[in-house]
N, C-alpha and C. Protein backbone atom coordinates (compact mmCIF):
# COMPACT_ATOMS: atom_id res chain seq x y z
N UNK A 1 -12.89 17.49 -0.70
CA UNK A 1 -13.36 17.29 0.66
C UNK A 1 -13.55 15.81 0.98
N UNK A 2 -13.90 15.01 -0.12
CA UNK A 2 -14.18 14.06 0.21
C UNK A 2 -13.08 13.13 0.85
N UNK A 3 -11.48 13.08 0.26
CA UNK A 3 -10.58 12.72 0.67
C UNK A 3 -10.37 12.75 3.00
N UNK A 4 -10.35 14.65 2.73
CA UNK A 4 -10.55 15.06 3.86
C UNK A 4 -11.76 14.06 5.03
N UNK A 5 -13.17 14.00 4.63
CA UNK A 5 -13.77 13.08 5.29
C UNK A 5 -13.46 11.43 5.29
N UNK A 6 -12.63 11.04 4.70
CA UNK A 6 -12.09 9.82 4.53
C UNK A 6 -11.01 9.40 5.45
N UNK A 7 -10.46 10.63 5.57
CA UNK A 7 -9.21 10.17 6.42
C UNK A 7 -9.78 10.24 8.14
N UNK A 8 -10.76 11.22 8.27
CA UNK A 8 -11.13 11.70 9.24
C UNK A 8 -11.97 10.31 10.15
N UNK A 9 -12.51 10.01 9.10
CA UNK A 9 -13.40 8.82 9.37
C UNK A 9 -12.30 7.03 9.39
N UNK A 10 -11.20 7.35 9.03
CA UNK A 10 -10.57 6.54 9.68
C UNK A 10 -9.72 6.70 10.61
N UNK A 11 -9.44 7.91 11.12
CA UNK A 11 -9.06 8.33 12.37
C UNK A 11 -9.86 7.79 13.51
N UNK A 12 -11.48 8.07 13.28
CA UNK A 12 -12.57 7.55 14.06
C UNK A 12 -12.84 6.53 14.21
N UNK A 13 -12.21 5.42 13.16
CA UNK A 13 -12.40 3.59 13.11
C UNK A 13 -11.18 3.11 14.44
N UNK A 14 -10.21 3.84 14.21
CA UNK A 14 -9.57 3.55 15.01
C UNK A 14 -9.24 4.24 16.64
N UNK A 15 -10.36 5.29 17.11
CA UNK A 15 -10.83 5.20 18.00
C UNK A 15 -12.13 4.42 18.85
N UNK A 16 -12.46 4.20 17.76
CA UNK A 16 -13.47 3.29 18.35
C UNK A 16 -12.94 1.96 17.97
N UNK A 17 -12.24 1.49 17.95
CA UNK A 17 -11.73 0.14 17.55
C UNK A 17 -10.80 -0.40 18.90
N UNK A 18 -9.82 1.12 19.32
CA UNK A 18 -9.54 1.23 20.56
C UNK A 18 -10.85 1.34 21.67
N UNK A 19 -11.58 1.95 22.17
CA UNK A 19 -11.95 2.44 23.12
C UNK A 19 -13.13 1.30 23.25
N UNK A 20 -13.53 0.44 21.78
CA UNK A 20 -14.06 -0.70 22.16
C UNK A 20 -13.26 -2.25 22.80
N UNK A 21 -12.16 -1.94 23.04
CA UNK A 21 -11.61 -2.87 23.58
C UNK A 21 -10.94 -2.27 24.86
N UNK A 22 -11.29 -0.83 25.17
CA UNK A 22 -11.20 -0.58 26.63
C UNK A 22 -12.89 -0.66 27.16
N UNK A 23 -13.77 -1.03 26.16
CA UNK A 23 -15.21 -1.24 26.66
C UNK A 23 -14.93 -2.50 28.11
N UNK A 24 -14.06 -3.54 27.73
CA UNK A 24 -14.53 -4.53 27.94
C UNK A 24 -16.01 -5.34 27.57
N UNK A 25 -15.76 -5.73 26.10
CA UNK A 25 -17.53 -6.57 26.03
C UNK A 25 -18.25 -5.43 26.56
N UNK A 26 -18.36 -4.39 26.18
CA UNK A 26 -19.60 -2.84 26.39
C UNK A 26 -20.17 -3.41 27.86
N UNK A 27 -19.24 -3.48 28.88
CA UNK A 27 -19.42 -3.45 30.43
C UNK A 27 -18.58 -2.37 30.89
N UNK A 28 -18.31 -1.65 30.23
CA UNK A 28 -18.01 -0.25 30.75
C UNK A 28 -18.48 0.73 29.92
N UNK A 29 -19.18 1.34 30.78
CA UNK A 29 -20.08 3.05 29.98
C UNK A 29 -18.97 3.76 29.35
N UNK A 30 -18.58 4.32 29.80
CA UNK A 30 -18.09 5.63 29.01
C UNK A 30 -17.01 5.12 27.89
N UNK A 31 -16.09 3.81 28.14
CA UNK A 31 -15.71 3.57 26.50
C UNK A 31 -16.69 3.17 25.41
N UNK A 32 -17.54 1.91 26.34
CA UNK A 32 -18.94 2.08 25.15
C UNK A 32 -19.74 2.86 24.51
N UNK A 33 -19.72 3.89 25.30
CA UNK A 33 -20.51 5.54 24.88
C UNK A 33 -19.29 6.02 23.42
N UNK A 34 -17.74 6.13 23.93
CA UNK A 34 -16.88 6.65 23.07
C UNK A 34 -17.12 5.46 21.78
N UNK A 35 -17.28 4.12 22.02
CA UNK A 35 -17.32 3.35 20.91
C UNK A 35 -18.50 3.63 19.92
N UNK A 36 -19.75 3.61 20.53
CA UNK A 36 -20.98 4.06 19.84
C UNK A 36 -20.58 5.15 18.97
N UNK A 37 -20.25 6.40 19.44
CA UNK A 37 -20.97 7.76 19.00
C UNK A 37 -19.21 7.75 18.19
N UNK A 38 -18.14 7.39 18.28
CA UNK A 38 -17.31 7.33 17.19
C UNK A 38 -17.56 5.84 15.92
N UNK A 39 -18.53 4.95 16.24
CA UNK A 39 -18.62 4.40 14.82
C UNK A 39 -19.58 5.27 14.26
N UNK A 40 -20.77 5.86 14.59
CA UNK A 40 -21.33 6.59 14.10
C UNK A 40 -21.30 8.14 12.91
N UNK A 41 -20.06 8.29 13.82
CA UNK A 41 -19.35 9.34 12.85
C UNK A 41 -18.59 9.00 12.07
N UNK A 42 -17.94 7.76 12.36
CA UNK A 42 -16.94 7.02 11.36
C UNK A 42 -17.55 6.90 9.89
N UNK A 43 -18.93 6.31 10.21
CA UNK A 43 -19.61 5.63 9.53
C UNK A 43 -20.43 7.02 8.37
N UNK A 44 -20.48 7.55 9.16
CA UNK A 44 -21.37 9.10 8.32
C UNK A 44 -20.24 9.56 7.61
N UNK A 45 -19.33 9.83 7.89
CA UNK A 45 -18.36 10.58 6.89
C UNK A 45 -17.86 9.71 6.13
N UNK A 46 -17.45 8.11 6.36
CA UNK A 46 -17.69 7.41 4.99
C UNK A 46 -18.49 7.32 4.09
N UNK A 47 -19.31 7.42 4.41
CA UNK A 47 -20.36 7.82 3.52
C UNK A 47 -20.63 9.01 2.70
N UNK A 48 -20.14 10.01 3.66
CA UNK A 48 -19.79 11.63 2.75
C UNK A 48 -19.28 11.11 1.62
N UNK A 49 -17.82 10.84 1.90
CA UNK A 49 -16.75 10.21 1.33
C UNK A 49 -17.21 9.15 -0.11
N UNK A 50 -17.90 8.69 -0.08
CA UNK A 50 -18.42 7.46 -1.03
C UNK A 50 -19.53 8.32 -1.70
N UNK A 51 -19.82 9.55 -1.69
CA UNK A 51 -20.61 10.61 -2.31
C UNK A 51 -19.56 10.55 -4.03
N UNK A 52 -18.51 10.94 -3.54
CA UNK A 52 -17.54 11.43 -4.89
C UNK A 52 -16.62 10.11 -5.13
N UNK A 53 -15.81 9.09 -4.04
CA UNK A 53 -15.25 8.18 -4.43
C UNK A 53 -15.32 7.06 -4.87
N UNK A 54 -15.02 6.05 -5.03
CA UNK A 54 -15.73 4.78 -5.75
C UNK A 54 -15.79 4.02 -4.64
N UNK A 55 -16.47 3.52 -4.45
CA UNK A 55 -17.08 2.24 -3.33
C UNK A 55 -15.60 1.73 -2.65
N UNK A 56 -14.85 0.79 -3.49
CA UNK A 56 -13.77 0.47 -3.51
C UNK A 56 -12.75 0.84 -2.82
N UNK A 57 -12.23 1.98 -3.74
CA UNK A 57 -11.30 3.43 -3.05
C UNK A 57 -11.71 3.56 -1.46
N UNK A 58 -12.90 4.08 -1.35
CA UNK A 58 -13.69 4.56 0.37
C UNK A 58 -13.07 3.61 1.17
N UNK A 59 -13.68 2.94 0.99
CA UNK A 59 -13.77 1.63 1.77
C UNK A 59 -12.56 0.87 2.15
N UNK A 60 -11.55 0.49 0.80
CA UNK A 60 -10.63 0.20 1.17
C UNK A 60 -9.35 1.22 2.02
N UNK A 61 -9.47 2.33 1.45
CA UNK A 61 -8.76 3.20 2.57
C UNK A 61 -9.05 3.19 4.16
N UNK A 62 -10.32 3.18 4.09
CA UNK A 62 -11.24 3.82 5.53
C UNK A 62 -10.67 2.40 6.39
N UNK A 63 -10.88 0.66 5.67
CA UNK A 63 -10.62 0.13 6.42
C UNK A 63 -8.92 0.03 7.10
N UNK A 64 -7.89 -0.07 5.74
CA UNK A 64 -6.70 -0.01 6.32
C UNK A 64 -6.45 1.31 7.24
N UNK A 65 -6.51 2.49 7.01
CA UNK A 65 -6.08 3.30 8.02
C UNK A 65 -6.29 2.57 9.31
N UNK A 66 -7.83 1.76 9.68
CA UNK A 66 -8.55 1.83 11.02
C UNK A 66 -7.02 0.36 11.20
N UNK A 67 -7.21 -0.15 10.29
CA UNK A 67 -6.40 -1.24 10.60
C UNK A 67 -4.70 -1.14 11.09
N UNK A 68 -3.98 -0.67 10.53
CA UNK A 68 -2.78 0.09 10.50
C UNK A 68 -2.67 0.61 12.00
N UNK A 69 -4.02 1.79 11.93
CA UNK A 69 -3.93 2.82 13.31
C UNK A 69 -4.29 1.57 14.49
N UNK A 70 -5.00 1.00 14.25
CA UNK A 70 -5.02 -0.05 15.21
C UNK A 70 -4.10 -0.98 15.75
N UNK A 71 -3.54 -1.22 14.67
CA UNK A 71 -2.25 -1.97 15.02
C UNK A 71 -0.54 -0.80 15.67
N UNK A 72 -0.75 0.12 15.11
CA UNK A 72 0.04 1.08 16.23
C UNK A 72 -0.41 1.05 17.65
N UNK A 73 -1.77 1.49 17.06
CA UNK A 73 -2.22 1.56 18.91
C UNK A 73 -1.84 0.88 20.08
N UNK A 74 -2.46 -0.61 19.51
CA UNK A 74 -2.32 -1.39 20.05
C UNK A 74 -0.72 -1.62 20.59
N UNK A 75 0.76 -1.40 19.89
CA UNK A 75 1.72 -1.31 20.25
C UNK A 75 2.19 -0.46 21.28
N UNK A 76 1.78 0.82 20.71
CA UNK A 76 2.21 1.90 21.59
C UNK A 76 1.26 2.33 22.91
N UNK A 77 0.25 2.08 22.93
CA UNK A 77 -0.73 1.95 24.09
C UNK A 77 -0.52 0.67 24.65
N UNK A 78 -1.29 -0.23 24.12
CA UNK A 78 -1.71 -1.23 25.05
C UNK A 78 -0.32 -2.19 25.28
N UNK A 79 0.86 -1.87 24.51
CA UNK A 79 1.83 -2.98 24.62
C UNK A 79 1.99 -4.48 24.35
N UNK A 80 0.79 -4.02 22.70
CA UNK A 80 1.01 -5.61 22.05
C UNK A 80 2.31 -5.77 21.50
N UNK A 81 2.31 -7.21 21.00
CA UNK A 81 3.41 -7.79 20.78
C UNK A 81 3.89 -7.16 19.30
N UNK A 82 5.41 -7.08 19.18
CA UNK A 82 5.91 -6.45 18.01
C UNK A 82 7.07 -7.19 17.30
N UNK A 83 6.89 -7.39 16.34
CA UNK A 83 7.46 -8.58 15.49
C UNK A 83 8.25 -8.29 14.15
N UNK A 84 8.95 -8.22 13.72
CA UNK A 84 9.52 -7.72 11.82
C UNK A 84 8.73 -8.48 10.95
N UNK A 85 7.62 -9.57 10.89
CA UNK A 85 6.82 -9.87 10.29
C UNK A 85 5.18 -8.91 10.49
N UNK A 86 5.12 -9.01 11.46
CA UNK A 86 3.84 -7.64 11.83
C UNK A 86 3.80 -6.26 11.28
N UNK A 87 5.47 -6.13 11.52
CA UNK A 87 5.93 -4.74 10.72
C UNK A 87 5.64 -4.69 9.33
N UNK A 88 6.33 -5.61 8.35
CA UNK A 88 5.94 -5.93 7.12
C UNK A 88 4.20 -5.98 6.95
N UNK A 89 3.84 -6.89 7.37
CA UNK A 89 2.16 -7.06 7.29
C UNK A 89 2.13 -5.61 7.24
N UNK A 90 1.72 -4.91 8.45
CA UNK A 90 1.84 -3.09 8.41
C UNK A 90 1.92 -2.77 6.93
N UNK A 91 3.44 -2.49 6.52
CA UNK A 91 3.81 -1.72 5.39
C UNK A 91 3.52 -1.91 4.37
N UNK A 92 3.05 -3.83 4.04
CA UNK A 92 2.22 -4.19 2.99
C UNK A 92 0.99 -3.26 2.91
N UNK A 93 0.22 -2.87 4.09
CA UNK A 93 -1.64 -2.90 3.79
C UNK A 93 -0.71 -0.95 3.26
N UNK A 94 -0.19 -0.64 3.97
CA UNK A 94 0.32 1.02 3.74
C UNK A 94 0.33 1.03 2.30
N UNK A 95 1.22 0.44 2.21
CA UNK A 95 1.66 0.51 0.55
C UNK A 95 0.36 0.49 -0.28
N UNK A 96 -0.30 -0.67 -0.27
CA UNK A 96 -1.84 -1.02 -1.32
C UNK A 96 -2.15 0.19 -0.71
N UNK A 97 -2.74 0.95 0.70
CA UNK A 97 -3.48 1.93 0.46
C UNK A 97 -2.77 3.06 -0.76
N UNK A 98 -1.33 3.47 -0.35
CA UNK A 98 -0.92 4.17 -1.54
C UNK A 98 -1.33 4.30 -2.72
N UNK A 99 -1.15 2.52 -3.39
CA UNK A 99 -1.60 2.48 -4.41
C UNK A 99 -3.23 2.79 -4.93
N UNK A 100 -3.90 2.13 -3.78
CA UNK A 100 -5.02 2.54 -4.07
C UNK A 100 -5.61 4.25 -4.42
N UNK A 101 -5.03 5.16 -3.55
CA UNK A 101 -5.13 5.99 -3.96
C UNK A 101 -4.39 6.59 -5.31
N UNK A 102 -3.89 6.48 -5.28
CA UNK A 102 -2.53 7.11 -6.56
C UNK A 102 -3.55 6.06 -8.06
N UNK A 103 -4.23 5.09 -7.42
CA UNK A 103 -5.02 4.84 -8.56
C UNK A 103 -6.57 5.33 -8.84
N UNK A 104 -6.90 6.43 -7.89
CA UNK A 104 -8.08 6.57 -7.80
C UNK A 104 -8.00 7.94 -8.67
N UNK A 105 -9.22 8.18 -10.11
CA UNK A 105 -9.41 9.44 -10.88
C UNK A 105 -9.93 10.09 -9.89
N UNK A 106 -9.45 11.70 -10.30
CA UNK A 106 -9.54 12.64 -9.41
C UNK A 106 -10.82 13.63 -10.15
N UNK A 107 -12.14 14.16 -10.13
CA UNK A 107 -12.98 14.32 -9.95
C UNK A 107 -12.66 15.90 -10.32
């Protein structure tokens, strides 16, 4: 399960990672509301998550997903800039998460 709350909770980094930059600087309610109450859950199920995994493992997954998903987002939503060096950057952090997991003992 813990895996399961890990991924879940970086699904949630990267809604609120989005919806805090449709906050504008938390001058708009209802993305700031979506930003609040999704780090919150982000943040709780990492923590589930860091129940069974190693500090390390959690953490470093939880952040690249948010990072990764963020950097899609940002492409395919907001129409940031897209580059074959950005791409790489991307597939680098992908890859270490791989590894990271594929190096993590399984419980």
């Amino acid at each position: 399960m813990a895996w399961v709350y890990l991924l879940i909770a970086g699904v949630l980094e990267i809604v609120w990672a989005f919806s805090m930059k449709q906050s504008e600087g938390f001058t708009r309610l209802m993305p700031s509301v979506i930003t609040i109450v999704a780090m919150v859950f982000s943040f709780g199920l990492l923590s589930l998550s860091m129940k069974t995994l190693p500090l390390g493992t959690a953490y470093t997954i939880w952040t690249g997903i948010g990072a990764v998903g963020a950097f899609i987002v940002g492409i395919v939503v907001l129409g940031e800039y897209l580059s074959l060096i950005r791409v790489i950057a991307a597939a680098l952090i992908v890859g270490g998460l791989v590894l990271m997991q594929a190096s993590t003992p399984t419980h």
